[in-house]
C-alpha atoms as a PDB file:
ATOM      1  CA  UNK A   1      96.913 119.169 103.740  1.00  0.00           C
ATOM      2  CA  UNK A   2     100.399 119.118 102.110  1.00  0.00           C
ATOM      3  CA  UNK A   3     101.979 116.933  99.633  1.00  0.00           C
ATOM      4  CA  UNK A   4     104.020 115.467 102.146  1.00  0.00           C
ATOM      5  CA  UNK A   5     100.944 114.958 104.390  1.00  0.00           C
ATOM      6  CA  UNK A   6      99.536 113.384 101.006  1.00  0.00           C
ATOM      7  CA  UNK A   7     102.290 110.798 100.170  1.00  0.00           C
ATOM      8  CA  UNK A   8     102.716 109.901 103.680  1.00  0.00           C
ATOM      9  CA  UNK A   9      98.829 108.995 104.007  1.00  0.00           C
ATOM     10  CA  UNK A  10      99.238 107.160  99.864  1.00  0.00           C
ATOM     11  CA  UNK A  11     101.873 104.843 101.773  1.00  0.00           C
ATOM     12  CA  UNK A  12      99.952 104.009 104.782  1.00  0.00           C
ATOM     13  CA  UNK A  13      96.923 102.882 102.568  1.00  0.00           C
ATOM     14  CA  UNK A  14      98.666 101.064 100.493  1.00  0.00           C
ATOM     15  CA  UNK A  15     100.153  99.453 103.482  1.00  0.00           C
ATOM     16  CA  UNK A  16      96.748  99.532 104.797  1.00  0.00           C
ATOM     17  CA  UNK A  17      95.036  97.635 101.408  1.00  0.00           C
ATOM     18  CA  UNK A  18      98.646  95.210 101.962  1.00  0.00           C
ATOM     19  CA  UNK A  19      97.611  93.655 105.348  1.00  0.00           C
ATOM     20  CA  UNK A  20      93.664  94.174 104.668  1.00  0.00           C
ATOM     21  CA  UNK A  21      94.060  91.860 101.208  1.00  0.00           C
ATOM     22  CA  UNK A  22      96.605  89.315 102.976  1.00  0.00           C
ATOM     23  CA  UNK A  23      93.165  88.497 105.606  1.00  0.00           C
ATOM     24  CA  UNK A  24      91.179  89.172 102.743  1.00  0.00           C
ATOM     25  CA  UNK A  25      93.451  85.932 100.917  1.00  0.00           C
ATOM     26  CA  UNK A  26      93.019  83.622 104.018  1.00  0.00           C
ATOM     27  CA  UNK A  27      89.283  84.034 103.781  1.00  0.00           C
ATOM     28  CA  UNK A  28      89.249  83.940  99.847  1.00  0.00           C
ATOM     29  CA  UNK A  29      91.289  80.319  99.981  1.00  0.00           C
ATOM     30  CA  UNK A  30      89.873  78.617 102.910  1.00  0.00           C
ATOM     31  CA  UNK A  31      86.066  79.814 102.433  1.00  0.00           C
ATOM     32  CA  UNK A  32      85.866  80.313  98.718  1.00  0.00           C
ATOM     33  CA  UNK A  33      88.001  77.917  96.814  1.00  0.00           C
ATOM     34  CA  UNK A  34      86.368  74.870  97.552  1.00  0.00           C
ATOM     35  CA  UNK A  35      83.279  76.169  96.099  1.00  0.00           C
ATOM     36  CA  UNK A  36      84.773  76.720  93.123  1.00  0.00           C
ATOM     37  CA  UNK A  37      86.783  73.337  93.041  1.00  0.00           C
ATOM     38  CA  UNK A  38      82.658  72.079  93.411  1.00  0.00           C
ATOM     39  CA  UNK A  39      81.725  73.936  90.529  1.00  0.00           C
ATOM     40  CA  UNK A  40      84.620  73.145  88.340  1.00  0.00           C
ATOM     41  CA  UNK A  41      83.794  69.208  88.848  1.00  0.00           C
ATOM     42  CA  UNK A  42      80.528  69.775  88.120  1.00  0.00           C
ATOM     43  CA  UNK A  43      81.017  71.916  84.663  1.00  0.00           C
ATOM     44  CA  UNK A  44      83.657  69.109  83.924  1.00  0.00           C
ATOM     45  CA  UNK A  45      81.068  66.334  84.662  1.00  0.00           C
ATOM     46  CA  UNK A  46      78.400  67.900  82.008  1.00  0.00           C
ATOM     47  CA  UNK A  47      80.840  68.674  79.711  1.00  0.00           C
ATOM     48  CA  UNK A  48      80.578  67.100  76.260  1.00  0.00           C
ATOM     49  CA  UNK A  49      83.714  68.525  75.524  1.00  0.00           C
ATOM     50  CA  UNK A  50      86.613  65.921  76.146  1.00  0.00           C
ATOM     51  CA  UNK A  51      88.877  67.091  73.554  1.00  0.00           C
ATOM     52  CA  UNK A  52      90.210  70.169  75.323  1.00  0.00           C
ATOM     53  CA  UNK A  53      93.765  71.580  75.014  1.00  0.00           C
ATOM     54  CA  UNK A  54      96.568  71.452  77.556  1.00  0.00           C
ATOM     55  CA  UNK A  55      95.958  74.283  80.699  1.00  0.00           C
ATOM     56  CA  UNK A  56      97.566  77.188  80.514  1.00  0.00           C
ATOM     57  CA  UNK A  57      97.316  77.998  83.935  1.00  0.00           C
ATOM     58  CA  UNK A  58      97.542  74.771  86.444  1.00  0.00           C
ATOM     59  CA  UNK A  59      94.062  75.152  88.813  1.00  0.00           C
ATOM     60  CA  UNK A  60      96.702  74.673  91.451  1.00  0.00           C
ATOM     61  CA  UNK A  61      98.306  77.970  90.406  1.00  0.00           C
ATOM     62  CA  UNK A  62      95.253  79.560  90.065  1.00  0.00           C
ATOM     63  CA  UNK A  63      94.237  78.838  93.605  1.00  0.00           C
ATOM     64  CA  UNK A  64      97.597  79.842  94.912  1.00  0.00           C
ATOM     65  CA  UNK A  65      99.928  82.199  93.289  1.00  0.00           C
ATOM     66  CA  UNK A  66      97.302  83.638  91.150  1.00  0.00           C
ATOM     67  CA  UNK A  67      94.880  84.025  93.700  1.00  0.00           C
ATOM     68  CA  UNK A  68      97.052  86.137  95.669  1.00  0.00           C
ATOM     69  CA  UNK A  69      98.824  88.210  93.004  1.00  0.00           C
ATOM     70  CA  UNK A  70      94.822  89.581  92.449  1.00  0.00           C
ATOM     71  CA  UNK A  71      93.553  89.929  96.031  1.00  0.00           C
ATOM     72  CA  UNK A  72      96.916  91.450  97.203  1.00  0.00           C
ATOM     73  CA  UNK A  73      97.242  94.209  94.275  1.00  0.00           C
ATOM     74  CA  UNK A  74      93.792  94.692  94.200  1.00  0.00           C
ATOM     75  CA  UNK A  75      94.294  95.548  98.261  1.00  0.00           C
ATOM     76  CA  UNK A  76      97.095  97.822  97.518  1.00  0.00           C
ATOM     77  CA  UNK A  77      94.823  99.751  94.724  1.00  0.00           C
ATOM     78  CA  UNK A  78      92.002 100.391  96.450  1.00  0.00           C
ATOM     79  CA  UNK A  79      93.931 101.199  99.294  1.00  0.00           C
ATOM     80  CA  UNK A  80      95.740 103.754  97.358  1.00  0.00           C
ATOM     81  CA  UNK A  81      92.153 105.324  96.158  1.00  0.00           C
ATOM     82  CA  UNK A  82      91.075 105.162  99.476  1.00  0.00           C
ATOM     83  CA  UNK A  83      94.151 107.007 100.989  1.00  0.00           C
ATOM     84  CA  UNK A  84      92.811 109.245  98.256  1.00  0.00           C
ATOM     85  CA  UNK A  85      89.825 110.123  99.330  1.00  0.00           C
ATOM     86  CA  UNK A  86      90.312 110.485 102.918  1.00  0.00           C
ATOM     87  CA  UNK A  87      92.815 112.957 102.251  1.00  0.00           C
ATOM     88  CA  UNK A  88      89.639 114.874 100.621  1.00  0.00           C
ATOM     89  CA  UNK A  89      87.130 113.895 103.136  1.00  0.00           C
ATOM     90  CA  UNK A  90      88.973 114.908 106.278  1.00  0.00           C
ATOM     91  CA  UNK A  91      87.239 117.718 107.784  1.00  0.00           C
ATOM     92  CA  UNK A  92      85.226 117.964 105.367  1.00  0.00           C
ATOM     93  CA  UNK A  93      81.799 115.346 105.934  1.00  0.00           C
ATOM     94  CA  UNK A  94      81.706 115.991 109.586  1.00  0.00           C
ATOM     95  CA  UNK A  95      83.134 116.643 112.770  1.00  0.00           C
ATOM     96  CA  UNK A  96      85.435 113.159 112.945  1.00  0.00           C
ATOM     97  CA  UNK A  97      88.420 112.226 113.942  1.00  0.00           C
ATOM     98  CA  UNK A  98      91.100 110.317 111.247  1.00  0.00           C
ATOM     99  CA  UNK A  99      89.624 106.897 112.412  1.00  0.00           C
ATOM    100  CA  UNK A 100      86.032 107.527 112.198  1.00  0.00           C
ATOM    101  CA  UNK A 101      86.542 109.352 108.637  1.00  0.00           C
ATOM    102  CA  UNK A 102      88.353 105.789 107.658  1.00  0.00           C
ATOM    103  CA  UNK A 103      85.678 103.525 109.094  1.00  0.00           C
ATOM    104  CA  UNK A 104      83.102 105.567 107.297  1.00  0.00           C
ATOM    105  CA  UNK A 105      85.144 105.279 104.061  1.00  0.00           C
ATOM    106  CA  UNK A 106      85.876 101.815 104.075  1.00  0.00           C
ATOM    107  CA  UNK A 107      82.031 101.403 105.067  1.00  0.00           C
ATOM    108  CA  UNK A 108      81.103 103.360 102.035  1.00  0.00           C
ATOM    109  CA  UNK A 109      83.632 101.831 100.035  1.00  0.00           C
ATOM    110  CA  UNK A 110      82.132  98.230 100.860  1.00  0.00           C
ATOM    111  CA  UNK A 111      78.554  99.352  99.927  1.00  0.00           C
ATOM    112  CA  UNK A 112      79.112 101.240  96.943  1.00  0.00           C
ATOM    113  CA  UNK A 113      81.620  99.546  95.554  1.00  0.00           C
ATOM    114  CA  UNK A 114      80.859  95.778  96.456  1.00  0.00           C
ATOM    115  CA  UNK A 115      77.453  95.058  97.940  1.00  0.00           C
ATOM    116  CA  UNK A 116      74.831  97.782  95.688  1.00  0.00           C
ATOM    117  CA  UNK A 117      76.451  95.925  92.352  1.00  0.00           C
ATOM    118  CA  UNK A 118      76.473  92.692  94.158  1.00  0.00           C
ATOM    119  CA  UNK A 119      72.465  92.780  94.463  1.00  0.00           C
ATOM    120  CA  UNK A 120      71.799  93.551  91.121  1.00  0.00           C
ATOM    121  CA  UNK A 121      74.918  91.240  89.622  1.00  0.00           C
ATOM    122  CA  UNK A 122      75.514  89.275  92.146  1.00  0.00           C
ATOM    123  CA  UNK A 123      79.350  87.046  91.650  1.00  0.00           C
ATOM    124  CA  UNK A 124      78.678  83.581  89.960  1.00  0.00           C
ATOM    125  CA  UNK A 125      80.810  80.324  90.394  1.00  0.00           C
ATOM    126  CA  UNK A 126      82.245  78.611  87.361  1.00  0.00           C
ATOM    127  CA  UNK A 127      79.527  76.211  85.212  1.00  0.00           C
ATOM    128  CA  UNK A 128      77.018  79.368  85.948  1.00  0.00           C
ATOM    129  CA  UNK A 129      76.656  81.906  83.165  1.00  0.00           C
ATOM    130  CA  UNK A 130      76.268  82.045  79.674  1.00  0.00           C
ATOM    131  CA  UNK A 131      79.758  82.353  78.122  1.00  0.00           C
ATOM    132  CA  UNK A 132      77.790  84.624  75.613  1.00  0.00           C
ATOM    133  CA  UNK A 133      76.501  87.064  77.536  1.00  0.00           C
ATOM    134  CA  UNK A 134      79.939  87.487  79.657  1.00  0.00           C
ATOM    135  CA  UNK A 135      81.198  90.803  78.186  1.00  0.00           C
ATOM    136  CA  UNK A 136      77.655  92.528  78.656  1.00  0.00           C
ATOM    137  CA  UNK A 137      77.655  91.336  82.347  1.00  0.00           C
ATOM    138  CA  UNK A 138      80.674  92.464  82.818  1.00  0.00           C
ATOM    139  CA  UNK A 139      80.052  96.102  81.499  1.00  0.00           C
ATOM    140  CA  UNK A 140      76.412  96.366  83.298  1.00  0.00           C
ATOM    141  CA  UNK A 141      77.839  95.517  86.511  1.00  0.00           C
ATOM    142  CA  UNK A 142      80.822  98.117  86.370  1.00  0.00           C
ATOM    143  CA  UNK A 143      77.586 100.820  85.375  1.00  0.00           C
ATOM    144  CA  UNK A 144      76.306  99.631  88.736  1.00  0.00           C
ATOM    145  CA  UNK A 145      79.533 100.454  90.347  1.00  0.00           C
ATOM    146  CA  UNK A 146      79.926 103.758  88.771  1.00  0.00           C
ATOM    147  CA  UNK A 147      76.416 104.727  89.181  1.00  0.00           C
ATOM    148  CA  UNK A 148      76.544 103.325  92.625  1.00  0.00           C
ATOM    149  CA  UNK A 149      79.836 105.873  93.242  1.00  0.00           C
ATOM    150  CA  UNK A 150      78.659 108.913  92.016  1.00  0.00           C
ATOM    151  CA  UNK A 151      75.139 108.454  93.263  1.00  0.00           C
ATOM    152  CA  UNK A 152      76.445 108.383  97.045  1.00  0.00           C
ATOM    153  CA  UNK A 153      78.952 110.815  96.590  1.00  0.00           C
ATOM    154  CA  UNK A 154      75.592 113.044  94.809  1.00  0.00           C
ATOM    155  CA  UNK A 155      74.071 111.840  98.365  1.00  0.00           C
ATOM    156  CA  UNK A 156      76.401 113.117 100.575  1.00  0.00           C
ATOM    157  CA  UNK A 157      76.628 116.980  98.548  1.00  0.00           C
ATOM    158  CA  UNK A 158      73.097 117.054  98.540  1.00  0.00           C
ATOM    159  CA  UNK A 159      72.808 116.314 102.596  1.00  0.00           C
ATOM    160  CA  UNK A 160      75.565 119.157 102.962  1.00  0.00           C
ATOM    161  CA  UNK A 161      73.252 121.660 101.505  1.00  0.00           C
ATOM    162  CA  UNK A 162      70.036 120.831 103.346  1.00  0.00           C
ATOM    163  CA  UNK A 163      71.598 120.057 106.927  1.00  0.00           C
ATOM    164  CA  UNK A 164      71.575 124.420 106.839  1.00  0.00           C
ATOM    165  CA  UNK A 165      67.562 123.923 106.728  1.00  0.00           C
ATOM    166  CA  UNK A 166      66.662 120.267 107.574  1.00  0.00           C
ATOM    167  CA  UNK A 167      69.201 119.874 110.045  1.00  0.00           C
ATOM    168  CA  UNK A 168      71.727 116.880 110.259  1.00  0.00           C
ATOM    169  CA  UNK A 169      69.462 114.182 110.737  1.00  0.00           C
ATOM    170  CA  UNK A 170      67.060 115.171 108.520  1.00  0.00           C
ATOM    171  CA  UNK A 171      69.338 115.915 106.020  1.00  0.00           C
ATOM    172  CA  UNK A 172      70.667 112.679 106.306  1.00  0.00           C
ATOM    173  CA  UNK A 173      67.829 110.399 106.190  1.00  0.00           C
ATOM    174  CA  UNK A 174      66.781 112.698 102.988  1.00  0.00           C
ATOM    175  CA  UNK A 175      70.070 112.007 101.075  1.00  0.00           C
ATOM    176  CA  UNK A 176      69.729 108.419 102.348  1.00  0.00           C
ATOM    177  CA  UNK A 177      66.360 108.054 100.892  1.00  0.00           C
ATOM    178  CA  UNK A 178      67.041 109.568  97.312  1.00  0.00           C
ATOM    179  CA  UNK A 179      70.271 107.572  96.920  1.00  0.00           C
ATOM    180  CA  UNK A 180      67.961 104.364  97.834  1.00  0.00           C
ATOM    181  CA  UNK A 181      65.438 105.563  95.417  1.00  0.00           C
ATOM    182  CA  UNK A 182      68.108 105.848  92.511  1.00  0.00           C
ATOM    183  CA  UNK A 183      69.308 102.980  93.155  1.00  0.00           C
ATOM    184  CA  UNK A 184      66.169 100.843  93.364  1.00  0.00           C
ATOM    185  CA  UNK A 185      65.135 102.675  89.641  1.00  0.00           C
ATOM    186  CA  UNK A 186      68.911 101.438  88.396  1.00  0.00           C
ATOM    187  CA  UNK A 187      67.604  98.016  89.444  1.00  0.00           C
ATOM    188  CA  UNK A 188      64.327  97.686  87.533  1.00  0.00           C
ATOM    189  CA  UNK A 189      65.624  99.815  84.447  1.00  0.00           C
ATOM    190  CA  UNK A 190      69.084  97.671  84.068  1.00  0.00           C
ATOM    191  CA  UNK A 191      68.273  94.363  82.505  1.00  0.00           C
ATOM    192  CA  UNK A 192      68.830  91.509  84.593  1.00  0.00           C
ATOM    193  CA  UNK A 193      70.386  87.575  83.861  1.00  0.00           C
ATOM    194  CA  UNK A 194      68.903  84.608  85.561  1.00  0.00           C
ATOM    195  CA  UNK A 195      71.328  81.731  83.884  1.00  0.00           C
ATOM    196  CA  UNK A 196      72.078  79.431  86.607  1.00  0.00           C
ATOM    197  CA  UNK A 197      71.619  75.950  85.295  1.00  0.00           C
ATOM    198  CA  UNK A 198      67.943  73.824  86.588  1.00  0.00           C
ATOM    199  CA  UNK A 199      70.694  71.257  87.773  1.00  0.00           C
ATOM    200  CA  UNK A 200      72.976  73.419  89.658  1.00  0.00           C
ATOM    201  CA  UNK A 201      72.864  73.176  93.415  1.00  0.00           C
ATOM    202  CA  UNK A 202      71.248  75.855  95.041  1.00  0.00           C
ATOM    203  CA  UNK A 203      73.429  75.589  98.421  1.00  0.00           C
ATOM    204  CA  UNK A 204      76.518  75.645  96.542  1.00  0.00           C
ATOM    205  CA  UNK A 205      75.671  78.687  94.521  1.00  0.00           C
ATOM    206  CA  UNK A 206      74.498  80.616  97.831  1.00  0.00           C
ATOM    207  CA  UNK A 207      77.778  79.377  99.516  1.00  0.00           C
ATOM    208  CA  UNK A 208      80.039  80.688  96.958  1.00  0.00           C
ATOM    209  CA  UNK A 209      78.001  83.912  96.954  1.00  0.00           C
ATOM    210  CA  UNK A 210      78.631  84.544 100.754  1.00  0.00           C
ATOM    211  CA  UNK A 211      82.038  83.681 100.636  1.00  0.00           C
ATOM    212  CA  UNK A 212      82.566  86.320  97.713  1.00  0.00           C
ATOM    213  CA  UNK A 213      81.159  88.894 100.263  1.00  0.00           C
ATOM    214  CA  UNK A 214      83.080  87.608 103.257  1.00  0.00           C
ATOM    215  CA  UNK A 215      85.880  88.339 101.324  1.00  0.00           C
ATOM    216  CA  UNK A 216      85.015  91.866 100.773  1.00  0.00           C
ATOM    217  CA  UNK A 217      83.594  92.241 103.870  1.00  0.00           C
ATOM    218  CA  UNK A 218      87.018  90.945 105.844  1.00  0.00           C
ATOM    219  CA  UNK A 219      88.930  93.562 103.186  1.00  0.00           C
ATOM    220  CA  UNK A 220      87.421  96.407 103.818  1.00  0.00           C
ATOM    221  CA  UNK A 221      86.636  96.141 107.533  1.00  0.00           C
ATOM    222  CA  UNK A 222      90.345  95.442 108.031  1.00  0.00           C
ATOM    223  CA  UNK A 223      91.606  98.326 106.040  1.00  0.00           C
ATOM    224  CA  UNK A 224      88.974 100.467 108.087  1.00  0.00           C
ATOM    225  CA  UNK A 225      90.622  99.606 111.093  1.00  0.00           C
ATOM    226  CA  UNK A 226      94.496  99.471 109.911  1.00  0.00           C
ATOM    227  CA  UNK A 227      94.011 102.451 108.146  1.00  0.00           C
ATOM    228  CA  UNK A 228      92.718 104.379 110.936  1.00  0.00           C
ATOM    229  CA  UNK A 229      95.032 103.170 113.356  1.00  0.00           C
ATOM    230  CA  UNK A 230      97.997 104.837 111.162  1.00  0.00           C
ATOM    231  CA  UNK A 231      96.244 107.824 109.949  1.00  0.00           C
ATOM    232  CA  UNK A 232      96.055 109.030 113.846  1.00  0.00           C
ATOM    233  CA  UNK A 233      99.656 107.873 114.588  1.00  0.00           C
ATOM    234  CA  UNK A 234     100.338 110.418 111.997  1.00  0.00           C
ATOM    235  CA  UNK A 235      98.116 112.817 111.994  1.00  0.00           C
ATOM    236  CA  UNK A 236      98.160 113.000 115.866  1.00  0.00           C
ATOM    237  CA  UNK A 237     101.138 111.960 117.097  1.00  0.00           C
ATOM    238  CA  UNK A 238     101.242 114.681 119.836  1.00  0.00           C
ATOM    239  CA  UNK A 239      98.148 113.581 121.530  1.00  0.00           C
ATOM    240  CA  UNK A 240      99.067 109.629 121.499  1.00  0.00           C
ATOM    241  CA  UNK A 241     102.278 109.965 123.122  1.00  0.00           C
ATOM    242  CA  UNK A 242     101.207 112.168 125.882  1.00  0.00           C
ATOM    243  CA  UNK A 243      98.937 109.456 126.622  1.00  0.00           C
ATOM    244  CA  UNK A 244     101.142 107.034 128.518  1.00  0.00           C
ATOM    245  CA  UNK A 245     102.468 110.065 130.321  1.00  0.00           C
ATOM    246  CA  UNK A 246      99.319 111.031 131.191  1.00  0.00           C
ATOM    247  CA  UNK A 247      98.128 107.969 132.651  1.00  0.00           C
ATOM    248  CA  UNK A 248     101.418 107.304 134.988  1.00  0.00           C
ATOM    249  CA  UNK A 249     100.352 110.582 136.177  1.00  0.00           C
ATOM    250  CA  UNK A 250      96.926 109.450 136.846  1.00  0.00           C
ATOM    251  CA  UNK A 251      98.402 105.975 138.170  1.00  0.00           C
END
C-alpha cells in the first residue's frame, strides 16, 4: 500500500471517527447527561461544603460545547489510529474484504479498548469515587487498556502461527482462550476500588454505566460501518461502478 493509498485511507477515518462521534454525541447528551445532572444534585445535597468558589466552567457548557469538543476529537483520533491499523491489517488477518477488515477492527477496537477496562474499572458518575484515589484509578485503568491492546494483538500472532498445525478454528479458539486467560489473571492481580457511597442509588449508578457503553458502543459500530463503506469506494472503485451496469444488463 502506498503513501497516497495511506493518506487517502487517514482522511476517510478521520471522516469516519467525524460522523461516528457526532451519533456517538446524540447518545452521550440525551442518554447520559441526565445521569450525571442526578448525580451532581445528589453530591451537592451531601455536601458540607457551601463556601465554594465561582465555576469555571458553566455545567451548561460542560454539557454542550464541552461535551462535544471531547466526543468529536476523540472520534477523529481514534479514527485516525484506526485508519492506521487497517492499513496494516489488510490482507494480512484473513481472507476479507475492506469492510469486513473494518467491522472486525472497530469490533476489536470496542473490546479492547472500551469494554475489557470497563469490567475491571468500570466509568463512575460524579459523587462516586474517592477524590484520593483518582490519579491511581486513572493509571490502573489505562494498564488495562494497554495490557488489553497488546494482549489481543499477542492473540492474533500467536493464532497465525498455529492455524499451519491446528487449523483456523482451532487456532482461533486457542488464541481466544489464552487472551481470556490473561486477562482474567490481570483482573485478580490488579487491585480493585469498591467506593460507591451506602446511599447512592443503585439504578442510577447502573444507568449511567450503560449509557457510558452505549456511547462507545454507537461510536464504534458507526465508524465500523462508515469506515467500511469508504474504504471499498476506494479501494474498489472498479467493481462498484460496474455494478449498476451490470444489473441493467441483468434487468
Amino acid at each position: 500500500m502506498n503513501s497516497l493509498s495511506v493518506r487517502a485511507l487517514l482522511v476517510r477515518g478521520m471522516l469516519a471517527g467525524l460522523i461516528a462521534g457526532a451519533f456517538a454525541l446524540a447518545v452521550a447528551y440525551f442518554l447520559g447527561e441526565s445521569h450525571v445532572d442526578a448525580a451532581i444534585a445528589l453530591e451537592e445535597a451531601h455536601s458540607h461544603d457551601h463556601g465554594g468558589g465561582e465555576e469555571l466552567v458553566s455545567r451548561t457548557m460542560q454539557a454542550t460545547g464541552g461535551l462535544a469538543t471531547g466526543v468529536l476529537v476523540f472520534g477523529v483520533a481514534v479514527g485516525g489510529i484506526a485508519a492506521l491499523v487497517f492499513c496494516y491489517a489488510l490482507g494480512r488477518i484473513g481472507d476479507f474484504g475492506p469492510r469486513a477488515t473494518a467491522a472486525l477492527i472497530a469490533g476489536a477496537a470496542l473490546l479492547t479498548v472500551y469494554i475489557v477496562p470497563f469490567l475491571k474499572y468500570p466509568a463512575n458518575p460524579p459523587a462516586v469515587g474517592d477524590p484520593d484515589t483518582i490519579g491511581e484509578r486513572t493509571a490502573l485503568f489505562f494498564l488495562m487498556v494497554a495490557l488489553s491492546v497488546l494482549l489481543a494483538v499477542a492473540a492474533v500472532i500467536i493464532g497465525r502461527r498455529l492455524a499451519p498445525r491446528l487449523g483456523n478454528w482451532n487456532a482461533t479458539v486457542a488464541a481466544a482462550a489464552g487472551f481470556v486467560l490473561l486477562i482474567g489473571l490481570a483482573y485478580a492481580f490488579l487491585p480493585s476500588f469498591d467506593e460507591v457511597g451506602k446511599d447512592f442509588p443503585a439504578g442510577l449508578l447502573w444507568e449511567f454505566r450503560l449509557a457510558t457503553l452505549a456511547v462507545q458502543v454507537t461510536l464504534w459500530s458507526v465508524f465500523g460501518v462508515v469506515f467500511g463503506y469508504l474504504t471499498e469506494r476506494l479501494l474498489t472503485p472498479a467493481a462498484l461502478a460496474a455494478t449498476p451496469r451490470t444489473a441493467r444488463a441483468v434487468n
